[in-house]
PDB file of N, CA and C in Angstrom:
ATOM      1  N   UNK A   1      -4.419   2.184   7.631  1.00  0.00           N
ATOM      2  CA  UNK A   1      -4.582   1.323   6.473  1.00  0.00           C
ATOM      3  C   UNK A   1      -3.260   1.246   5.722  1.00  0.00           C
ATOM      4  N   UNK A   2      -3.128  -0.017   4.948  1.00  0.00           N
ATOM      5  CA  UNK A   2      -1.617  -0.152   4.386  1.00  0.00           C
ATOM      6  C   UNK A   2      -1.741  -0.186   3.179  1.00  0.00           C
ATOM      7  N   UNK A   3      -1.706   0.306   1.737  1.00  0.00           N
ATOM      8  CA  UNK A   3      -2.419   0.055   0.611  1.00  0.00           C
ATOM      9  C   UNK A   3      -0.963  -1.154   0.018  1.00  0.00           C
ATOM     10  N   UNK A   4      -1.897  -1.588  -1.278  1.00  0.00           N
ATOM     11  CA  UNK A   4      -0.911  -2.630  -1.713  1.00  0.00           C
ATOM     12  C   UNK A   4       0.442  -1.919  -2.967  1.00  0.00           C
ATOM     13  N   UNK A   5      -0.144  -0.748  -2.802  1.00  0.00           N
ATOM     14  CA  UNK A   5       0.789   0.359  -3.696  1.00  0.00           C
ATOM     15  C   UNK A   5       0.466   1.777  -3.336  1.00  0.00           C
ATOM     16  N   UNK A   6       1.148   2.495  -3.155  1.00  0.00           N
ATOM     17  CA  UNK A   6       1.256   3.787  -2.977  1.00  0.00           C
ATOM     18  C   UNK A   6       2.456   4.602  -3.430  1.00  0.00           C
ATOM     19  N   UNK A   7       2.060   5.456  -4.159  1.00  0.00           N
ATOM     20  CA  UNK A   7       2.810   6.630  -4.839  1.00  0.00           C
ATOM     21  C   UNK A   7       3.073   7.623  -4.393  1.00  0.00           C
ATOM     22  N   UNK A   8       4.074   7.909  -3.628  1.00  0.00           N
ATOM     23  CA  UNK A   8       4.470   9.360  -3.499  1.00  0.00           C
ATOM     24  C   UNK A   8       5.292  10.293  -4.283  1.00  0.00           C
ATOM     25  N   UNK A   9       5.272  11.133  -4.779  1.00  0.00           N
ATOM     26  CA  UNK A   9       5.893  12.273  -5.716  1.00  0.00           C
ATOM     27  C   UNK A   9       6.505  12.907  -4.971  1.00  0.00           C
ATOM     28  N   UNK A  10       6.315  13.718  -3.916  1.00  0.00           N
ATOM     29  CA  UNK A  10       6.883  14.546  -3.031  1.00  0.00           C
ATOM     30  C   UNK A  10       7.947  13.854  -1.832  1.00  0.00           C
ATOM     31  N   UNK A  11       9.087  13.402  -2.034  1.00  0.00           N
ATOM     32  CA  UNK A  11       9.844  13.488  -0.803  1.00  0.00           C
ATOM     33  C   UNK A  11      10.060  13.351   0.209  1.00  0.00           C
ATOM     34  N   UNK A  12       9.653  14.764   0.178  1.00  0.00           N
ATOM     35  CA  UNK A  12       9.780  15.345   1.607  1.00  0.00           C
ATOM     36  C   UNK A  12       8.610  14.938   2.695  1.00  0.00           C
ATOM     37  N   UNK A  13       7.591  14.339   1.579  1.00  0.00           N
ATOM     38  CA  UNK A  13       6.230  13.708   2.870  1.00  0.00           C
ATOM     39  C   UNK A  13       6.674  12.459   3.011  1.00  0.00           C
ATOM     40  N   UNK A  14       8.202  11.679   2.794  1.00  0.00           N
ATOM     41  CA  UNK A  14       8.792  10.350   3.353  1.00  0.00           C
ATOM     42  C   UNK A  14       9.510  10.496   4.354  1.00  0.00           C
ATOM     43  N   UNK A  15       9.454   9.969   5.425  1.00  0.00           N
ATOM     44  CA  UNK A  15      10.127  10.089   7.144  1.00  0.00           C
ATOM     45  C   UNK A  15      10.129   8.289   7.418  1.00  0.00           C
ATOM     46  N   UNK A  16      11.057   8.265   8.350  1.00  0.00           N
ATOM     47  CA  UNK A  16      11.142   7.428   9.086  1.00  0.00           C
ATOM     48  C   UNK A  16      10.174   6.491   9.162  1.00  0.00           C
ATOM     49  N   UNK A  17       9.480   7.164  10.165  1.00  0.00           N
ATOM     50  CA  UNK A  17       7.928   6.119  10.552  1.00  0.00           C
ATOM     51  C   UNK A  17       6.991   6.089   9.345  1.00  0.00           C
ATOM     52  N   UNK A  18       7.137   6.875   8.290  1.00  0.00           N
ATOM     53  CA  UNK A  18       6.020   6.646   7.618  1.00  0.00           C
ATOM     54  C   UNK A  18       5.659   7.889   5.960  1.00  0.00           C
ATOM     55  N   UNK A  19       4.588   8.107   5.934  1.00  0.00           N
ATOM     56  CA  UNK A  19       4.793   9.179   5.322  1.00  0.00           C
ATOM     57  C   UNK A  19       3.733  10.631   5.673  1.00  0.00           C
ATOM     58  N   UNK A  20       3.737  11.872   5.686  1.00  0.00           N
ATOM     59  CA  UNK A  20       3.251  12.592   5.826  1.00  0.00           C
ATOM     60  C   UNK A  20       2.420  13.577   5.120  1.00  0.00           C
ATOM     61  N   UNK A  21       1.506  13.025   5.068  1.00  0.00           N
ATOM     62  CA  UNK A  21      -0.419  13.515   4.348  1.00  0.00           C
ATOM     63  C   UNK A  21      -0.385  11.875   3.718  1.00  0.00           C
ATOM     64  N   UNK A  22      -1.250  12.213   2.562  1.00  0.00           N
ATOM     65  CA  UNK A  22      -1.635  11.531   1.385  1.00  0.00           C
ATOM     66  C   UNK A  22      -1.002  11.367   0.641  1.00  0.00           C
ATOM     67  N   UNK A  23      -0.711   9.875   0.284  1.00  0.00           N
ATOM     68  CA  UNK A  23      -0.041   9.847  -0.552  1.00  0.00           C
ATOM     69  C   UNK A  23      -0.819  10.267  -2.512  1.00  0.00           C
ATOM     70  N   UNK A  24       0.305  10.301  -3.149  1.00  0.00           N
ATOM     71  CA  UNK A  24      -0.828  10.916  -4.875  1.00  0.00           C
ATOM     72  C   UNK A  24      -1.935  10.098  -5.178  1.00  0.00           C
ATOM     73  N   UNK A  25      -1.196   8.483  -5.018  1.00  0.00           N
ATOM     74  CA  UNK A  25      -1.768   7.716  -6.151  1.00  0.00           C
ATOM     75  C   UNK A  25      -1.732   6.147  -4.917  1.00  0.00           C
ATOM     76  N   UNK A  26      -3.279   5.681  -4.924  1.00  0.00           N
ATOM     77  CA  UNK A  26      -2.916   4.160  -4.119  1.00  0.00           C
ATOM     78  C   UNK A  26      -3.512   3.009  -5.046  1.00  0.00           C
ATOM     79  N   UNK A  27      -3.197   1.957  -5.222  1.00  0.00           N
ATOM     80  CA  UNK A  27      -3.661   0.690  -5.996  1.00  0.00           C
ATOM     81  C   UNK A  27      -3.901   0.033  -4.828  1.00  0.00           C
ATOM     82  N   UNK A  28      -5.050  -0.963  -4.774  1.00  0.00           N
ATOM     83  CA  UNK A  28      -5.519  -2.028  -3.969  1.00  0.00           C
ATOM     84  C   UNK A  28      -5.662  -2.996  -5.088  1.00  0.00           C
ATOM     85  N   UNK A  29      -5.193  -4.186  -4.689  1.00  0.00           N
ATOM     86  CA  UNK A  29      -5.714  -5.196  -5.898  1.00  0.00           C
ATOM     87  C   UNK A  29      -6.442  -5.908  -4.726  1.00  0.00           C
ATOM     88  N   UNK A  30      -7.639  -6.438  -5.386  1.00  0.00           N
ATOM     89  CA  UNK A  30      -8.776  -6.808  -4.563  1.00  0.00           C
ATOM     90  C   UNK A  30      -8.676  -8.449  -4.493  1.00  0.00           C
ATOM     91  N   UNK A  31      -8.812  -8.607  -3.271  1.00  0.00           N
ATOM     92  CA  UNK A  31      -8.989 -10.126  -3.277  1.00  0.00           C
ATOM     93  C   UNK A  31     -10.724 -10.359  -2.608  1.00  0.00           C
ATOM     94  N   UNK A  32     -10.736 -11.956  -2.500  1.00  0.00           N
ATOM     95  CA  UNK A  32     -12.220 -12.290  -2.101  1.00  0.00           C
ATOM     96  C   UNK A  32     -12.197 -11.418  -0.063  1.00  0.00           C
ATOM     97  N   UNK A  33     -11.620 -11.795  -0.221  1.00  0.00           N
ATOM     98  CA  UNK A  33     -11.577 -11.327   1.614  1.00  0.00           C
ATOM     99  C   UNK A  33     -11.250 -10.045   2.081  1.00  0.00           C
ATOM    100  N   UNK A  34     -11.225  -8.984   1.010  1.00  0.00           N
ATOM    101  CA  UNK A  34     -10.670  -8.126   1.311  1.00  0.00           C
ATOM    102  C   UNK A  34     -11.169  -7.200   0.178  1.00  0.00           C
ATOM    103  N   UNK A  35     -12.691  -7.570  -0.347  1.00  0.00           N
ATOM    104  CA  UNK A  35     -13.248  -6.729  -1.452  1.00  0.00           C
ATOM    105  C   UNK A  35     -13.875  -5.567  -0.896  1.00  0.00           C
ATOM    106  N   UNK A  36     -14.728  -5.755   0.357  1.00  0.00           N
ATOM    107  CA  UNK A  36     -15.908  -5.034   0.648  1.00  0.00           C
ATOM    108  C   UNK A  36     -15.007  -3.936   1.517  1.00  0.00           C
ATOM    109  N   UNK A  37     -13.587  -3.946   1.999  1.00  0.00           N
ATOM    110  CA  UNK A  37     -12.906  -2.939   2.818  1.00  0.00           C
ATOM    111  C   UNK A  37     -12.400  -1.692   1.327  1.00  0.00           C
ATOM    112  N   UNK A  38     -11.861  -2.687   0.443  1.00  0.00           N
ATOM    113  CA  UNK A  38     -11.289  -1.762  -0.770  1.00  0.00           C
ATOM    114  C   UNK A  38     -12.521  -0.916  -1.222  1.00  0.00           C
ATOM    115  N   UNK A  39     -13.534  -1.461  -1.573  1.00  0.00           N
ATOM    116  CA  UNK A  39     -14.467  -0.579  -1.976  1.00  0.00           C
ATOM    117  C   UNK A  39     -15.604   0.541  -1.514  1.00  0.00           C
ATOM    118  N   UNK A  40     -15.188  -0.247  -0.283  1.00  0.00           N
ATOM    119  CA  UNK A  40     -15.854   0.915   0.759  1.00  0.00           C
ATOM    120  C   UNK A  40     -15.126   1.573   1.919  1.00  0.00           C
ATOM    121  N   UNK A  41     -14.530   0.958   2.789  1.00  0.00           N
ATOM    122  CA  UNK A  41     -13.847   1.605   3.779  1.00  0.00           C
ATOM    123  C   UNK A  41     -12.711   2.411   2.940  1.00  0.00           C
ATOM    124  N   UNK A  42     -11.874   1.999   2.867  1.00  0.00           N
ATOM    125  CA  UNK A  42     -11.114   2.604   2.106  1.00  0.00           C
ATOM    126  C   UNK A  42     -10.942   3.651   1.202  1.00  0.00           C
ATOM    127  N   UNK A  43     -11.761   3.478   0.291  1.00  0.00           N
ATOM    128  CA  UNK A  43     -12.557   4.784  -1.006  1.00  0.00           C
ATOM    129  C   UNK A  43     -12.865   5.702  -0.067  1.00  0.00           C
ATOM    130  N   UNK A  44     -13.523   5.465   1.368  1.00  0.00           N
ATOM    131  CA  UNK A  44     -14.101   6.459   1.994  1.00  0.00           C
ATOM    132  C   UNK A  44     -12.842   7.350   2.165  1.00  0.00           C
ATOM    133  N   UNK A  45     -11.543   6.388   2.556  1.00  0.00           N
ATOM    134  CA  UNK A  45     -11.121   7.046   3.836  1.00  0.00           C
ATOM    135  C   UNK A  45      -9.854   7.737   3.324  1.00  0.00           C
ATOM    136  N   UNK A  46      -9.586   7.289   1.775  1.00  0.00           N
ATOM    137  CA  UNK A  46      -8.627   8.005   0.841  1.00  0.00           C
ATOM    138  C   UNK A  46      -9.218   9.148   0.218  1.00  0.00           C
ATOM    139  N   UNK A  47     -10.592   8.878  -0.145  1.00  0.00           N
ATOM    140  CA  UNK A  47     -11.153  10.535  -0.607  1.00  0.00           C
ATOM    141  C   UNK A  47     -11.053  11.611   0.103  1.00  0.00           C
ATOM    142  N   UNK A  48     -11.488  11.055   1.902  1.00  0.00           N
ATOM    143  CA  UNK A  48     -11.226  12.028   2.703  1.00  0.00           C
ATOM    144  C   UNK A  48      -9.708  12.603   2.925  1.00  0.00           C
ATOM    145  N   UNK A  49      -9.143  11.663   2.544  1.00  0.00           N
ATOM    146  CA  UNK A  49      -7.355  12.144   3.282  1.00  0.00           C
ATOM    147  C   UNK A  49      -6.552  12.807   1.972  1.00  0.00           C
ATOM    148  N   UNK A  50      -7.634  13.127   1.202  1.00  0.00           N
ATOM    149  CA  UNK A  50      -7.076  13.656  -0.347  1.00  0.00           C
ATOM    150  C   UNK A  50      -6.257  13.042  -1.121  1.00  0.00           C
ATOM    151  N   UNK A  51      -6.255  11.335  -1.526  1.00  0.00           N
ATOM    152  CA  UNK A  51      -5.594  10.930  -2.260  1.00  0.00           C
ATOM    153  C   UNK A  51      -6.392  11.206  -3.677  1.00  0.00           C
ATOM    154  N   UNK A  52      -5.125  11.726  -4.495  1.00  0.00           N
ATOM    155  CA  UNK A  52      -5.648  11.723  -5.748  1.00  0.00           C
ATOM    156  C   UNK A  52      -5.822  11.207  -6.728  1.00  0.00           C
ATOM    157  N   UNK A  53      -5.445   9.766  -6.840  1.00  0.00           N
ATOM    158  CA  UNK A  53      -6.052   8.860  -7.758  1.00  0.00           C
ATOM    159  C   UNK A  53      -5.819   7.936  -6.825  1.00  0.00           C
ATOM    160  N   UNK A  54      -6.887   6.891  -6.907  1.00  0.00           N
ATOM    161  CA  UNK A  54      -7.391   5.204  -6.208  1.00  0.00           C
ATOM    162  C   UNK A  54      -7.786   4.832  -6.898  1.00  0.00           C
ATOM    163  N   UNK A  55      -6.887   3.229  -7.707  1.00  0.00           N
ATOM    164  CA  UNK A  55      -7.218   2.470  -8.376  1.00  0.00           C
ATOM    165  C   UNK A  55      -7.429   1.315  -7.272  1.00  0.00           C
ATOM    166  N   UNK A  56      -8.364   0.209  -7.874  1.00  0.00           N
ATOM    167  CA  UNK A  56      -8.936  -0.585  -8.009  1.00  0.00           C
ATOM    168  C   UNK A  56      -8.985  -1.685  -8.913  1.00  0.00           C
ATOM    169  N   UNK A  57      -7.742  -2.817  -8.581  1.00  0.00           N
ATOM    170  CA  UNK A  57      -7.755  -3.662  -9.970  1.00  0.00           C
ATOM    171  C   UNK A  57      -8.510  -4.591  -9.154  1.00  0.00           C
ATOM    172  N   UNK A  58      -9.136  -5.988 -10.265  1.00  0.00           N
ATOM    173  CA  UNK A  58      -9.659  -6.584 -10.065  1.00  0.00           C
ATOM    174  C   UNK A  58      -9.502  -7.955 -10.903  1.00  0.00           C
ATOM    175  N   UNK A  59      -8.903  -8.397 -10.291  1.00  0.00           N
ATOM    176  CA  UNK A  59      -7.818  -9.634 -10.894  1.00  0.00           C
ATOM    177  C   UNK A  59      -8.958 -10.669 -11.591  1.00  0.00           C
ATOM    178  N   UNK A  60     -10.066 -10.966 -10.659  1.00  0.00           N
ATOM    179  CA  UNK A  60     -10.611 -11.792 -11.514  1.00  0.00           C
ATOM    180  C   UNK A  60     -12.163 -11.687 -12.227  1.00  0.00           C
ATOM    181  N   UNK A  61     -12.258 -10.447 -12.203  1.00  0.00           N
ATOM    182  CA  UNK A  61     -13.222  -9.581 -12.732  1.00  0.00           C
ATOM    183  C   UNK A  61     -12.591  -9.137 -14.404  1.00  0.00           C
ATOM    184  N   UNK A  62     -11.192  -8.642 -14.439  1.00  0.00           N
ATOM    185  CA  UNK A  62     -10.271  -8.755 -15.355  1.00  0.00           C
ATOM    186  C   UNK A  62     -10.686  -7.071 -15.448  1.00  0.00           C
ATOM    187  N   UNK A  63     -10.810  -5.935 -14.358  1.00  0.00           N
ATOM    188  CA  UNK A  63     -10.425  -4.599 -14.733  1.00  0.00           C
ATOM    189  C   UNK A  63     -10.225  -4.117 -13.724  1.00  0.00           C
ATOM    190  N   UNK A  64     -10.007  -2.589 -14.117  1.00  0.00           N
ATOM    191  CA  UNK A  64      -9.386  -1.920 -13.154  1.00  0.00           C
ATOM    192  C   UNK A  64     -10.570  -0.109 -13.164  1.00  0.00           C
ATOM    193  N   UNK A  65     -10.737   0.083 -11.879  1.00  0.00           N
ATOM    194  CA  UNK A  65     -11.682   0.968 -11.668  1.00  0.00           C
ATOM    195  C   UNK A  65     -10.522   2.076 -11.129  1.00  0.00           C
ATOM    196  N   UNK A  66     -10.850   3.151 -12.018  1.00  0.00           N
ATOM    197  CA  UNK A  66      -9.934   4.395 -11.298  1.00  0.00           C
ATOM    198  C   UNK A  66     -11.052   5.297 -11.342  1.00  0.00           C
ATOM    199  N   UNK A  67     -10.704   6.056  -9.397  1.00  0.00           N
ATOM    200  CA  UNK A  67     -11.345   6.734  -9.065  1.00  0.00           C
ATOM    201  C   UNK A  67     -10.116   8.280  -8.710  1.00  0.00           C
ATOM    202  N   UNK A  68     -10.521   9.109  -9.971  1.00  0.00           N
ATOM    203  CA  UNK A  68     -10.055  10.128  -9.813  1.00  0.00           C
ATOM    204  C   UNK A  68     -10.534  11.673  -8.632  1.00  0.00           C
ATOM    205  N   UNK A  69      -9.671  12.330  -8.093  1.00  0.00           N
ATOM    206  CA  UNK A  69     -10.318  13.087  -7.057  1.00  0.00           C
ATOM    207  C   UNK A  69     -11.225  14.217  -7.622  1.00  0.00           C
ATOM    208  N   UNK A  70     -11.990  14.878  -7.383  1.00  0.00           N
ATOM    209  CA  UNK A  70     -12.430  16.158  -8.207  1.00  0.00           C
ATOM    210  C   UNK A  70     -13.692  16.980  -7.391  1.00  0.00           C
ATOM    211  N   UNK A  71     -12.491  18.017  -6.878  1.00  0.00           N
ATOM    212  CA  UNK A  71     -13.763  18.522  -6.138  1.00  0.00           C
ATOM    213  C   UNK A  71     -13.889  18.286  -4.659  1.00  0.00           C
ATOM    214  N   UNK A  72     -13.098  17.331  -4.008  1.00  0.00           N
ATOM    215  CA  UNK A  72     -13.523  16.486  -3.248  1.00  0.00           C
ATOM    216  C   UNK A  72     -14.019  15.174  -2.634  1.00  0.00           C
ATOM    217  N   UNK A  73     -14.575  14.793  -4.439  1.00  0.00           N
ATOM    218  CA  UNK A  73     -15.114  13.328  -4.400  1.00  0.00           C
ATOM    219  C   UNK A  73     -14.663  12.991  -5.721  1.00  0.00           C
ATOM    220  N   UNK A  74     -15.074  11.528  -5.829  1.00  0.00           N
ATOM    221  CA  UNK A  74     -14.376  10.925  -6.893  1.00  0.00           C
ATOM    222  C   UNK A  74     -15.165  10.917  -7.878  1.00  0.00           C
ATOM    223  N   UNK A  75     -14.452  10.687  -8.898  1.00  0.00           N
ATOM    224  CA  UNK A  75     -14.920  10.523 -10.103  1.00  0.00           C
ATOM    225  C   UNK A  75     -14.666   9.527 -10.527  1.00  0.00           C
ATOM    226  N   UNK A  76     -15.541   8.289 -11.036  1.00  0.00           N
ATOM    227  CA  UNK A  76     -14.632   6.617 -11.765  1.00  0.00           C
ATOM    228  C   UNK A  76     -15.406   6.603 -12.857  1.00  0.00           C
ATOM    229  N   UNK A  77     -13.802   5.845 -13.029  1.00  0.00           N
ATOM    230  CA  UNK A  77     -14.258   5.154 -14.998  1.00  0.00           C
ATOM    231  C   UNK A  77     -13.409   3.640 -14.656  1.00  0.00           C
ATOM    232  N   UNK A  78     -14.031   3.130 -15.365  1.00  0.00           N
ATOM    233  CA  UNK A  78     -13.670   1.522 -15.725  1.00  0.00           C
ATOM    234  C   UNK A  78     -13.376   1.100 -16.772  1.00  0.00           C
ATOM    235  N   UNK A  79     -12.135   0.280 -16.612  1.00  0.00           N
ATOM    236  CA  UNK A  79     -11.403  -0.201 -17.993  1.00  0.00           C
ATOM    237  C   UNK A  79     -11.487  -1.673 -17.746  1.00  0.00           C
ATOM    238  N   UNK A  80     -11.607  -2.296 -18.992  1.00  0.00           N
ATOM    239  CA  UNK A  80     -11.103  -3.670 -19.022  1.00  0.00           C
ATOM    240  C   UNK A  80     -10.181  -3.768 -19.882  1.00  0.00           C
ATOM    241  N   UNK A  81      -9.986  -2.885 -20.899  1.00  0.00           N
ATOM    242  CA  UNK A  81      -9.100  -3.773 -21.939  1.00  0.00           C
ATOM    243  C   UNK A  81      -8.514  -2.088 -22.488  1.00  0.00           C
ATOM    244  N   UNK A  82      -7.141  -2.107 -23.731  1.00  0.00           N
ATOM    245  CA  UNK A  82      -6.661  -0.757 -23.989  1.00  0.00           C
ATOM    246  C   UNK A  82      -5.613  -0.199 -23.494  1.00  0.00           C
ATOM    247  N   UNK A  83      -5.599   1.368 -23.351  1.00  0.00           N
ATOM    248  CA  UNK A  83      -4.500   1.506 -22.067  1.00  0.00           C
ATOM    249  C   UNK A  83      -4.986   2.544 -21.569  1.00  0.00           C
ATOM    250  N   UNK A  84      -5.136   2.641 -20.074  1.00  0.00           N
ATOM    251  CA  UNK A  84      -5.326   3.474 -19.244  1.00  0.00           C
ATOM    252  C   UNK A  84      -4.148   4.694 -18.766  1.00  0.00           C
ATOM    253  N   UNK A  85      -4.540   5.908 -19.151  1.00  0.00           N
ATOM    254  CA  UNK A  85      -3.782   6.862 -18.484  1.00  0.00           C
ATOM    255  C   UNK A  85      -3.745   7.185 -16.887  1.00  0.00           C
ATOM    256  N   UNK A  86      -2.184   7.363 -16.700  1.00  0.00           N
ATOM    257  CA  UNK A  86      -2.529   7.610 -14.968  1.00  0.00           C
ATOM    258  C   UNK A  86      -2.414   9.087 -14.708  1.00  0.00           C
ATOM    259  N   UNK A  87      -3.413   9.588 -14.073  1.00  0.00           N
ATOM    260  CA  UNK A  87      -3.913  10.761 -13.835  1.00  0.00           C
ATOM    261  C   UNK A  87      -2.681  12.016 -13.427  1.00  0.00           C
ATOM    262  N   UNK A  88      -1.713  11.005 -12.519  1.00  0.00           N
ATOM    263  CA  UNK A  88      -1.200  11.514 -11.571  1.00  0.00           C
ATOM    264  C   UNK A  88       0.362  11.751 -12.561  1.00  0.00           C
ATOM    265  N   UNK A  89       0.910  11.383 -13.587  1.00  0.00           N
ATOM    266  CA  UNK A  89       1.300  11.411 -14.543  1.00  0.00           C
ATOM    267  C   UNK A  89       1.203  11.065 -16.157  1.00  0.00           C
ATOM    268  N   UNK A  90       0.379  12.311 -16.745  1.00  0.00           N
ATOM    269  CA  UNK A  90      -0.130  12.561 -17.970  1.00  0.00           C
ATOM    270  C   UNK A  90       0.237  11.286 -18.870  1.00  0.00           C
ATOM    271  N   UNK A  91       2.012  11.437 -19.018  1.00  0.00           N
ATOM    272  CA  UNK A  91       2.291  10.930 -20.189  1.00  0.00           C
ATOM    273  C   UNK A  91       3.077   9.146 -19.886  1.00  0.00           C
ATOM    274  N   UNK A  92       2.166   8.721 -19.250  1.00  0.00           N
ATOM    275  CA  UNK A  92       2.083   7.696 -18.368  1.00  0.00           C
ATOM    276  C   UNK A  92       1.325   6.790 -18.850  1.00  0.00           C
ATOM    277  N   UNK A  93       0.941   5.477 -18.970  1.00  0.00           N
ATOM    278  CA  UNK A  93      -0.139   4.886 -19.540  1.00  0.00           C
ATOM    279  C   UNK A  93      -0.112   3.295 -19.729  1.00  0.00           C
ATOM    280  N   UNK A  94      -0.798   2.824 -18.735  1.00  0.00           N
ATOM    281  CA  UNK A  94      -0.763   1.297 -18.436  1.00  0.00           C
ATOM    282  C   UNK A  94      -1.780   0.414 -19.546  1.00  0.00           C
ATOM    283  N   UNK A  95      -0.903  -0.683 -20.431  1.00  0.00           N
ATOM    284  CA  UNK A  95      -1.156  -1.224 -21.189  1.00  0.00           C
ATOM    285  C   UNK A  95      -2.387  -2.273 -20.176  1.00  0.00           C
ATOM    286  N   UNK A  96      -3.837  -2.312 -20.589  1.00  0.00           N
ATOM    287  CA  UNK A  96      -4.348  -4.063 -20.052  1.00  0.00           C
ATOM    288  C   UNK A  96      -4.285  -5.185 -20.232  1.00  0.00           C
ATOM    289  N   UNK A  97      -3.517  -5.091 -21.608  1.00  0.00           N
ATOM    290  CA  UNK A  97      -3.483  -6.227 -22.390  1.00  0.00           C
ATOM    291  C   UNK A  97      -2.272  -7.177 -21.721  1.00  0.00           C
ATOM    292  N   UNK A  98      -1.414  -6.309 -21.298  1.00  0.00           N
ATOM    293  CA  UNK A  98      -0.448  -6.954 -20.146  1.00  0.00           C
ATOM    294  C   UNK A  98      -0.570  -7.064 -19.053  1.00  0.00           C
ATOM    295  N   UNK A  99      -1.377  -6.176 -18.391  1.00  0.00           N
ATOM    296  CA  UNK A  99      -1.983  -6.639 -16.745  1.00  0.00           C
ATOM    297  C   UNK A  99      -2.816  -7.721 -16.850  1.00  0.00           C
ATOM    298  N   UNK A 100      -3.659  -7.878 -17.938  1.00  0.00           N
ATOM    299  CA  UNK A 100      -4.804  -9.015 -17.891  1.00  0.00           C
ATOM    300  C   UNK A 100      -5.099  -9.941 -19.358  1.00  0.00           C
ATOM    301  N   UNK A 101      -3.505 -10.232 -19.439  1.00  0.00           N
ATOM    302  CA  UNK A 101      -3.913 -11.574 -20.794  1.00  0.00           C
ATOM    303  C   UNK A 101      -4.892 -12.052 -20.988  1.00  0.00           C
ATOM    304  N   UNK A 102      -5.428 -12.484 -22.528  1.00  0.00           N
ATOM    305  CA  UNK A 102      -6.122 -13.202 -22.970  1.00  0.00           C
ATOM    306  C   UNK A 102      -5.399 -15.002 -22.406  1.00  0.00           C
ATOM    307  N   UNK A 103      -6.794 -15.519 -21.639  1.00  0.00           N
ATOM    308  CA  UNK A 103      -6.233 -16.679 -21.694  1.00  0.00           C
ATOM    309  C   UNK A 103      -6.165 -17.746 -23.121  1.00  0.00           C
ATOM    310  N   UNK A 104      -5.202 -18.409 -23.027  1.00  0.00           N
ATOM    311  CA  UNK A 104      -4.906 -19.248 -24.378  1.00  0.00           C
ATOM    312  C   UNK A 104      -5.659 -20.628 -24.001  1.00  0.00           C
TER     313      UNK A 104
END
């Protein structure tokens, strides 16, 4: 699987061909053709491979679903509007009001 963002912190898991384990943090922004893989295949197959945060934006839904790891399985919360902290760096924190304008 190729995510549409992926975060690595560590380095040393970047090589050549690719990268090695899990990466921290993956974003999928969801389109119509490509909803039912993000939310299911995928969620499956990043929980299993220990990614630790999988977001989920949703462009025309207008939010973003973060599924934090814990335990093993995820944990989600849903934002539409505010600013969302990213898990994977505390003092980090994505405005919505700029990912997802009010239309004029």
């Amino acid at each position: 699987m190729v995510p549409d963002i992926a975060v690595i912190c560590n380095s040393n898991k970047i090589i050549t061909e690719g990268i090695i384990g899990a990466p921290d943090m993956i974003i999928e922004i969801v389109s119509p053709s490509n909803a039912y893989i993000d939310r299911n295949k995928k969620l499956h197959a990043y929980r299993l491979a220990g990614v630790k945060e999988y977001w989920i934006v949703e462009p025309e839904g207008k939010y973003i679903s973060v599924f934090t790891l814990n335990n093993d399985f995820y944990q989600v919360d849903t934002f539409s509007e505010g600013k969302v902290k990213i898990g994977i760096f505390p003092d980090f924190e994505i405005d919505l009001d700029l990912v997802f304008p009010a239309e004029s």
